[in-house]
Structure formats: C-alpha cells, structure tokens
N, C-alpha and C. Protein backbone atom coordinates (compact mmCIF):
# COMPACT_ATOMS: atom_id res chain seq x y z
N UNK A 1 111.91 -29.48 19.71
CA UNK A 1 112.23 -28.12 20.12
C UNK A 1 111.45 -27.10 19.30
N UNK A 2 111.25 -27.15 17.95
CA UNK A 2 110.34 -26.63 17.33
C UNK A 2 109.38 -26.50 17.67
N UNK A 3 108.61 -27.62 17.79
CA UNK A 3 107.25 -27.67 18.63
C UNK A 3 107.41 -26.82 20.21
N UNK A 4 108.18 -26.67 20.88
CA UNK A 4 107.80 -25.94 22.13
C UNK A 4 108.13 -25.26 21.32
N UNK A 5 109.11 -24.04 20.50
CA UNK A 5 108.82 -22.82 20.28
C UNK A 5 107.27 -22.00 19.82
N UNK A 6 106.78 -23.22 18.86
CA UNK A 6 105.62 -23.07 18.46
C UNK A 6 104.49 -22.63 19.18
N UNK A 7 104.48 -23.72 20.43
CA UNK A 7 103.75 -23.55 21.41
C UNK A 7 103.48 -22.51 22.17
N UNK A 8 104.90 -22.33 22.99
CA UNK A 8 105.11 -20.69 23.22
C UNK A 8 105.00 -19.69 22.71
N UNK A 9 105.22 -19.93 21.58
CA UNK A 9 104.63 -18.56 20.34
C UNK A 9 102.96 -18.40 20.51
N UNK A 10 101.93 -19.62 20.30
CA UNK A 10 101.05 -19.53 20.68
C UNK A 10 100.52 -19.14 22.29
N UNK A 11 101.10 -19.63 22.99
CA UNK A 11 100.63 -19.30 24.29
C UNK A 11 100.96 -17.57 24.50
N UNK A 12 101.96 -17.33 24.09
CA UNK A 12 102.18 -15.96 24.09
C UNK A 12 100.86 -14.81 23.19
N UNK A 13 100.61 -15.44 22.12
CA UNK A 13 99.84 -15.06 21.48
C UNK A 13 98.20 -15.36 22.07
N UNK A 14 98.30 -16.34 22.54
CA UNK A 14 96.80 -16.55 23.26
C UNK A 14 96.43 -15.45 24.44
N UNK A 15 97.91 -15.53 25.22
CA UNK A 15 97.40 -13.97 26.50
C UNK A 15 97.26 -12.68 25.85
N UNK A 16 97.71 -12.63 24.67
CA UNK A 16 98.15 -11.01 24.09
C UNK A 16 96.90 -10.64 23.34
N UNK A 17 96.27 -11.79 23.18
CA UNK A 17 94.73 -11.86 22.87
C UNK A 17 93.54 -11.85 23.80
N UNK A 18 94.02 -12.46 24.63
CA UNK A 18 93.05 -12.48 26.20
C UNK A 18 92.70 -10.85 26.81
N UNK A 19 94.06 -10.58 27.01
CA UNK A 19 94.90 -9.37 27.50
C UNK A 19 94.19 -8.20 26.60
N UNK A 20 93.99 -7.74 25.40
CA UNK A 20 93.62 -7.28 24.46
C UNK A 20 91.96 -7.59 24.76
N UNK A 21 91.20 -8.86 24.63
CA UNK A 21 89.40 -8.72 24.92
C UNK A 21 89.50 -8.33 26.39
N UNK A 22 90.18 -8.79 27.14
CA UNK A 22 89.89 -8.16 29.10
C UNK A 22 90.05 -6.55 28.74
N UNK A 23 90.85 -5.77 27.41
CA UNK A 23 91.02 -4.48 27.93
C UNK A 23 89.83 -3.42 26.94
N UNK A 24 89.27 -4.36 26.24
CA UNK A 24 88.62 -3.96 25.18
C UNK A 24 86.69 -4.02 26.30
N UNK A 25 86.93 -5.31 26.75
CA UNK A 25 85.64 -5.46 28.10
C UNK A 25 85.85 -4.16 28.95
N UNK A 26 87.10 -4.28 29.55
CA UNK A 26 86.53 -2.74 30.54
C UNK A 26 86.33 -1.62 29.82
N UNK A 27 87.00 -1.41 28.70
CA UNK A 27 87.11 -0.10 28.13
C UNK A 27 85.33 -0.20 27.79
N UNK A 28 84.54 -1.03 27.36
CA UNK A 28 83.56 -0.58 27.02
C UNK A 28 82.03 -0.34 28.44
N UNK A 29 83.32 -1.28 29.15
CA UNK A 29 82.26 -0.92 30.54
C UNK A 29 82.57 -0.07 31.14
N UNK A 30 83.42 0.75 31.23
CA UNK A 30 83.77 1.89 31.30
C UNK A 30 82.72 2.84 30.76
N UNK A 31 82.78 2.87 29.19
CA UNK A 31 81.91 3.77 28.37
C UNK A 31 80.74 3.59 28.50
N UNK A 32 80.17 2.72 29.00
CA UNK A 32 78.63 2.49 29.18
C UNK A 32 78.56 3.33 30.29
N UNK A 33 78.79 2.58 31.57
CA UNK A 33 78.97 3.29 32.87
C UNK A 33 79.14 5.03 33.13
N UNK A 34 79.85 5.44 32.04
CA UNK A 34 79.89 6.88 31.90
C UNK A 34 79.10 7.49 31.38
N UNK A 35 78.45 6.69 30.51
CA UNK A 35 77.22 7.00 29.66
C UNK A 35 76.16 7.04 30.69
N UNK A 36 75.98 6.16 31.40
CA UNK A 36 74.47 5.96 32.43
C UNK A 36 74.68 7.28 33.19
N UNK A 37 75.80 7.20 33.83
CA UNK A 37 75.77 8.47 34.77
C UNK A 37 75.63 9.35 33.96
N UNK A 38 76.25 10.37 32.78
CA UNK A 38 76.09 11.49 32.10
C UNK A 38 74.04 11.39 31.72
N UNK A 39 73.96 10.70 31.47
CA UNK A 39 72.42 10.38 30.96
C UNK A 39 71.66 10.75 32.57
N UNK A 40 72.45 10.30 33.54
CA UNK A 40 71.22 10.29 34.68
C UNK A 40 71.76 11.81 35.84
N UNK A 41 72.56 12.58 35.26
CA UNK A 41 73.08 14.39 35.81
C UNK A 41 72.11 15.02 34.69
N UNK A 42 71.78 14.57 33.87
CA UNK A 42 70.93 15.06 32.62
C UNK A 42 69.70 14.94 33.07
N UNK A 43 69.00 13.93 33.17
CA UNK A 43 67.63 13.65 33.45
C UNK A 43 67.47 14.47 35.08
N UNK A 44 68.74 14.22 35.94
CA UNK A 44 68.24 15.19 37.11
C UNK A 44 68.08 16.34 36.94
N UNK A 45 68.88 17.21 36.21
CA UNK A 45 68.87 18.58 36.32
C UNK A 45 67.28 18.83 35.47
N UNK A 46 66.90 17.56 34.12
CA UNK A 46 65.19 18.02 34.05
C UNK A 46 64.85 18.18 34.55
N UNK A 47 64.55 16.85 35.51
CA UNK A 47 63.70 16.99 36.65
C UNK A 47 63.65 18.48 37.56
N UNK A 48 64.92 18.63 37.91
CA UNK A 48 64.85 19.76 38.76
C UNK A 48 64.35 20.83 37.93
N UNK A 49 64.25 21.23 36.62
CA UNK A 49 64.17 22.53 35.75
C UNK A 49 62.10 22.13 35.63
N UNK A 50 61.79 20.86 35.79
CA UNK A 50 60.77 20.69 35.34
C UNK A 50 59.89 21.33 36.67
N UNK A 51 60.69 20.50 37.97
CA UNK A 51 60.06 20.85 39.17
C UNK A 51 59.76 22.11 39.77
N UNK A 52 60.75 22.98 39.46
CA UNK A 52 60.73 24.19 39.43
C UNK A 52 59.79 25.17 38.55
N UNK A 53 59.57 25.03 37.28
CA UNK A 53 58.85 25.63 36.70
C UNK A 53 57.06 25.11 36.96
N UNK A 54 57.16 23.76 37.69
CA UNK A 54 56.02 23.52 38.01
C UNK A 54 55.92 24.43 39.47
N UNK A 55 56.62 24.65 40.19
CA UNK A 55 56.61 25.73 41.61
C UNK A 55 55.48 27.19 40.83
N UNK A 56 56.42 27.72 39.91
CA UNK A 56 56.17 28.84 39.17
C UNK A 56 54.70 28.68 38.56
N UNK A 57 54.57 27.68 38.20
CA UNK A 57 53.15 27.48 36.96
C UNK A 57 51.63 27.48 38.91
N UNK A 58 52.33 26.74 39.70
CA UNK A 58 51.55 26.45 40.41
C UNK A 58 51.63 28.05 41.27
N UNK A 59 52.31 28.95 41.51
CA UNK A 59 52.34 30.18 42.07
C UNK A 59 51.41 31.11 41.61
N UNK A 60 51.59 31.22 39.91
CA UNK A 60 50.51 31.67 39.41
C UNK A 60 49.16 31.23 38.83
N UNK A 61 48.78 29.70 39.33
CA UNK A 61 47.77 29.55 40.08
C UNK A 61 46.92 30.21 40.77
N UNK A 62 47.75 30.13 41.51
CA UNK A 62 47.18 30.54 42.93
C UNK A 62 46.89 32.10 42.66
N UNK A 63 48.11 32.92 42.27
CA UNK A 63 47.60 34.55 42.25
C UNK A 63 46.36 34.88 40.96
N UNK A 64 46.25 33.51 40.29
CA UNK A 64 45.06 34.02 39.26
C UNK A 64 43.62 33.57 39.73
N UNK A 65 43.92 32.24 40.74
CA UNK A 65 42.63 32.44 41.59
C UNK A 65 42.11 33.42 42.38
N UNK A 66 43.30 34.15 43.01
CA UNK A 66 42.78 35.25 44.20
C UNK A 66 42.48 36.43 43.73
N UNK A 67 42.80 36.52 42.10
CA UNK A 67 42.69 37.63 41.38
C UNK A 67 41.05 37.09 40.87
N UNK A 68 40.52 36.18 40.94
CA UNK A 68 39.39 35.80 40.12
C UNK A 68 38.50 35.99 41.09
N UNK A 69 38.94 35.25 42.59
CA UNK A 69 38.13 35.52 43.68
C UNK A 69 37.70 36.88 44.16
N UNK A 70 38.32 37.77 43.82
CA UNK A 70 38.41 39.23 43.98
C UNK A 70 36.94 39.86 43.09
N UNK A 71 37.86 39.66 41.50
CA UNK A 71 36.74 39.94 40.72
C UNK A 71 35.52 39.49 40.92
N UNK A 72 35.32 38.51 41.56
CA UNK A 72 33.70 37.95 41.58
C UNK A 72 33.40 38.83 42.86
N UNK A 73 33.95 38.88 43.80
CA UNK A 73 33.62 39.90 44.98
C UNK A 73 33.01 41.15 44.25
N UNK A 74 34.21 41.73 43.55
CA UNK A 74 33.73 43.09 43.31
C UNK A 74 32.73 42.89 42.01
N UNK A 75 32.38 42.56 41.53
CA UNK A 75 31.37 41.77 40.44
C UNK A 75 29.78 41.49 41.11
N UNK A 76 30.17 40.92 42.07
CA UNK A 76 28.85 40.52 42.71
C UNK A 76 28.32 42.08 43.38
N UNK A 77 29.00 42.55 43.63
CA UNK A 77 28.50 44.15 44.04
C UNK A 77 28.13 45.20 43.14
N UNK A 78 28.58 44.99 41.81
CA UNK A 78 27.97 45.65 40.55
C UNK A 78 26.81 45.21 40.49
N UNK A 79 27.06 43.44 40.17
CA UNK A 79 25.74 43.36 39.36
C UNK A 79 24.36 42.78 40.43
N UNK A 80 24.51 43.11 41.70
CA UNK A 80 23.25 42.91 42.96
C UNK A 80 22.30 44.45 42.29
N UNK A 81 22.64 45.44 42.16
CA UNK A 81 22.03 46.43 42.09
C UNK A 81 21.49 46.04 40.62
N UNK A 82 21.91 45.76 39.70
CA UNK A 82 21.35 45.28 38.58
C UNK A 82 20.41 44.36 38.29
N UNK A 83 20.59 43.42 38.68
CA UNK A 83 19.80 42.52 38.59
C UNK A 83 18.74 42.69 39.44
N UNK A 84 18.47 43.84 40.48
CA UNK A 84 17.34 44.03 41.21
C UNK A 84 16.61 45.13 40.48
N UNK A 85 16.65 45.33 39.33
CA UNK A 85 16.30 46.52 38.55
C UNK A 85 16.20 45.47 37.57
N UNK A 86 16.51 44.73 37.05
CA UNK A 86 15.77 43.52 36.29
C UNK A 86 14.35 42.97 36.46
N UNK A 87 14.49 42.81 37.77
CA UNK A 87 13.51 42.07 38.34
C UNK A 87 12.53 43.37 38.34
N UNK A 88 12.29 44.05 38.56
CA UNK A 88 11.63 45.13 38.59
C UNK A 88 10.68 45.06 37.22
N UNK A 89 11.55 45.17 35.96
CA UNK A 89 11.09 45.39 34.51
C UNK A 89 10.56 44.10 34.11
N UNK A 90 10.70 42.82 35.04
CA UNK A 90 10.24 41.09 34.91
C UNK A 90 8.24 41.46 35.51
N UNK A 91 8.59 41.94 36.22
CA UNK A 91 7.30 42.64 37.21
C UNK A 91 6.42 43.23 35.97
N UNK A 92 6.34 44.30 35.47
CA UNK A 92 5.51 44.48 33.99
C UNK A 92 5.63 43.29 32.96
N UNK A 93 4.58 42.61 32.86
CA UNK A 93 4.35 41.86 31.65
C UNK A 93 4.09 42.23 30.60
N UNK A 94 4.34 41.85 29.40
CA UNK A 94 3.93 42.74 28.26
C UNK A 94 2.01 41.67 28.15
N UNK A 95 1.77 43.08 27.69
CA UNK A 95 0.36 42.48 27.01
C UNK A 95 -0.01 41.96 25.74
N UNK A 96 -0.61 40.49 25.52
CA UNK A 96 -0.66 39.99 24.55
C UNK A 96 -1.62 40.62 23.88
N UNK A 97 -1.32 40.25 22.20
CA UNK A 97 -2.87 40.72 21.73
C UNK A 97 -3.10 39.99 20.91
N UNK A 98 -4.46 39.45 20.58
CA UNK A 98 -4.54 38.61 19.32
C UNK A 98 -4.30 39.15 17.76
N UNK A 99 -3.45 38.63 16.79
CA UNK A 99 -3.17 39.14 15.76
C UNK A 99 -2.98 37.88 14.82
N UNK A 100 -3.73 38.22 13.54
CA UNK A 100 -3.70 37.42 12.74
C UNK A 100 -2.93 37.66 11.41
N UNK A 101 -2.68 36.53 11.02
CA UNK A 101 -1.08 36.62 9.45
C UNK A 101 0.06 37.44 10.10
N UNK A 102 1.07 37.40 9.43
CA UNK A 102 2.14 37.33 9.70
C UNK A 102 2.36 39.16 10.12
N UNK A 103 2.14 39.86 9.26
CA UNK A 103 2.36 41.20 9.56
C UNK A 103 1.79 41.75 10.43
N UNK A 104 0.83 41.51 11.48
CA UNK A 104 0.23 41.42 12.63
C UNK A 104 1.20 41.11 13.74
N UNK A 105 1.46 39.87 13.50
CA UNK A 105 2.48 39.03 14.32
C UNK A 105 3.34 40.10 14.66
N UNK A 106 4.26 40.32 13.76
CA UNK A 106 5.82 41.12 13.56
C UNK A 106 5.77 42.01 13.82
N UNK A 107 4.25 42.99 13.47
CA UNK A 107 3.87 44.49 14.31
C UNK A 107 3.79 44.42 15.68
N UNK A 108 3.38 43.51 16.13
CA UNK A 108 3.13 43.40 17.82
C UNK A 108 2.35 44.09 18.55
C-alpha cells in the first residue's frame, strides 16, 4: 500500500511536471509568435515610410530635371549669340614673330 501511495505521488507529480513544460512550451510560443508579428507591423510601416519618401526623392527628380531642362533652353539662347562673337575674334590670328631669349619671348 505504501508503494501505490508512492506511485501516485509520483504519477501525480510526473503530470504537474508535464502540465508545467506543455505551459511553459506555449507560453514561449506564444512570445515568439508575438515577437515575429510586432517585428513584421515594424518592418511594414519601414517599408511604407521608405516607399514613400522614395515617391518624394523621385518627384523632385523629376522637377530638378525640368528645371535643368529649362535652364539649358534658356542658356542655349544666351550663349548662341556669344559664341558667334567668339568665332569672330578665332577669325583674327595673332601674328607670330621671331624672338630670341626669354625676354623677347614674354614681350611678345
């Protein structure tokens, strides 16, 4: 009779142990599981903050190209009249002259 109390004492003690790792297993799969999701509302809302500011970065793109395209428009209409008045002063060559030693040279 001893011996079955014993037994039962153990068997009781074996579920209360079982019972105890089965609640200790979910509890931590639980916490993982809550963890993945909190980790992955996190990484979305980057994404979305990233995607968005790439909208923005790529908007003003675009308005600093059409602002560049502009300037070269109005650029190319300055400097046509210029550079044809270049060419003009390319048209006179200077005249060489022979000069000897250095202070010759540098006088020109």
């Amino acid at each position: 009779e001893e011996m079955r109390a014993q037994t039962e004492k153990r068997e009781e003690e074996y579920t209360k142990v079982e019972r105890l790792a089965n609640e200790g297993v979910m509890r931590v799969r639980s916490e993982m599981t809550q963890t993945v999701v909190d980790s992955e509302e996190r990484y979305r809302g980057q994404i979305e903050k990233l995607e968005s500011d790439l909208r923005v970065e790529r908007d003003k793109r675009s308005q600093l190209e059409k602002q560049v395209e502009q300037l070269l428009e109005n650029a190319g209409m300055i400097v046509a009249p210029q550079a044809q008045e270049s060419v003009r002063r390319e048209a006179k060559p200077k005249k060489l002259r022979q000069a000897q030693g250095q202070a010759e040279i540098l006088a020109g």
